[in-house]
Protein backbone atom coordinates (compact mmCIF):
# COMPACT_ATOMS: atom_id res chain seq x y z
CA UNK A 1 5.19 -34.60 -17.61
CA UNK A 2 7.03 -33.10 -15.12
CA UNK A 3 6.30 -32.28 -11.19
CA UNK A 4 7.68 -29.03 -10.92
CA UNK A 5 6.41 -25.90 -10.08
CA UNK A 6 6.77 -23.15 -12.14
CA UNK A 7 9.43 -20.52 -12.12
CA UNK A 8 8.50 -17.92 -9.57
CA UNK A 9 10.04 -14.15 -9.79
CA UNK A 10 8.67 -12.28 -6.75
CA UNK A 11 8.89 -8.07 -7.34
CA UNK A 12 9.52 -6.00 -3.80
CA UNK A 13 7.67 -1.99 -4.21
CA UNK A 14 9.92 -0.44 -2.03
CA UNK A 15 9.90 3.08 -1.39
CA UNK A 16 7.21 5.13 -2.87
CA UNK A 17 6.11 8.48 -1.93
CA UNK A 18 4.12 8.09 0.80
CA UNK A 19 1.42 10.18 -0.39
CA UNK A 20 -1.50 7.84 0.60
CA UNK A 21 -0.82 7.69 4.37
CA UNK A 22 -0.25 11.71 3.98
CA UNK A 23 1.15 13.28 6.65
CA UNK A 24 1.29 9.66 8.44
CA UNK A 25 3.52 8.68 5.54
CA UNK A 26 5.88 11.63 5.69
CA UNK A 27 8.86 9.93 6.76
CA UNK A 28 12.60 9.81 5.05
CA UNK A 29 13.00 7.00 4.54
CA UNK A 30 10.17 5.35 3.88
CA UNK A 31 8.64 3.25 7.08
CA UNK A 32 10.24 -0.09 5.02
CA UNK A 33 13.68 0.55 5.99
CA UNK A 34 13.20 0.87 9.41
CA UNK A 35 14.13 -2.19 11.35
CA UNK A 36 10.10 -4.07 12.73
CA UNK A 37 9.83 -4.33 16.07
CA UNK A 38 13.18 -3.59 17.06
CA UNK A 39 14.75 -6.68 15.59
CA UNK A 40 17.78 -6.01 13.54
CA UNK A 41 16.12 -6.08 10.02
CA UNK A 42 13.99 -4.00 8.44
CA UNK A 43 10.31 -4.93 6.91
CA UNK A 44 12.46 -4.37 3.42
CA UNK A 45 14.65 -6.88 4.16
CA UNK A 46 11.95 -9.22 5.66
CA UNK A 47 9.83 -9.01 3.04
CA UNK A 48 13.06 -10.27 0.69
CA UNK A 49 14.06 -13.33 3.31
CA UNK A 50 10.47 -14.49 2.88
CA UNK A 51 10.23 -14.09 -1.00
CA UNK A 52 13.98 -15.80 -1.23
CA UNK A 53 12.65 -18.75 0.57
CA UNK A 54 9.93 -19.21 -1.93
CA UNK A 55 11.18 -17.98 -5.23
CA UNK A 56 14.45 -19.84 -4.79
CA UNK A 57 16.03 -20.02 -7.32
CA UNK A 58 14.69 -17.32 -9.27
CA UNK A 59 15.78 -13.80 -8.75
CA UNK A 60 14.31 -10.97 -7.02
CA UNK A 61 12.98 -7.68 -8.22
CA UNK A 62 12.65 -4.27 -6.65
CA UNK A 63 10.90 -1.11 -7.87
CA UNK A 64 12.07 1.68 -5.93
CA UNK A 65 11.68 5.30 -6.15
CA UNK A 66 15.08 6.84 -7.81
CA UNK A 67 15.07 8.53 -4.72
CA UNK A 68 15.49 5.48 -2.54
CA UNK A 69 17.67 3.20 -4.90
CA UNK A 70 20.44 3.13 -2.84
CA UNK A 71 19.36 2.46 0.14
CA UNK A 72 17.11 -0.31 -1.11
CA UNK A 73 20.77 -1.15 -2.78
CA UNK A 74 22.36 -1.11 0.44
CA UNK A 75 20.17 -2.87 2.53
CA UNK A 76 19.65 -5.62 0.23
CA UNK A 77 23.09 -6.69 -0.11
CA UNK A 78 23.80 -6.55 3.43
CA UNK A 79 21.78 -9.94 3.39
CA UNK A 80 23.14 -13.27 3.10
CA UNK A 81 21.14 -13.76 -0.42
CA UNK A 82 22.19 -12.30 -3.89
CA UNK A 83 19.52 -9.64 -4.50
């Protein structure tokens, strides 16, 4: 029997169409790729630091919007991680 935990694959929903939060939510792009608070990263690539440090060393998912792919491309790999 072994002491491990089991393999954890975190999925990021980035980028939907803001149509809950309507016209709150009517932003390009989306409120995740802003940076929080004014620190240098954005709640997107937050959200990925955190899951990294707890699905390690499983991979991470996104779901995106096609409309929103590449940015979620582009600020994921400007992280230190492999997303």
């Amino acid at each position: 029997m072994t002491d491990s935990l089991p393999l954890l694959i975190p999925v990021l929903l980035t980028g939907g169409n803001s149509r809950r939060l309507w016209p709150l939510g009517d932003t390009l792009p989306p409120k995740p790729f802003y940076p929080l608070l004014g620190g240098a990263f954005s709640l997107l690539q937050r959200t990925a630091q955190r899951a990294a440090f707890f699905a390690a060393p499983a991979p991470i998912l996104t779901v995106t919007n096609a409309l929103h792919a590449g940015l979620t491309h582009f600020q994921l790999r400007k992280m230190d991680k492999h997303f």
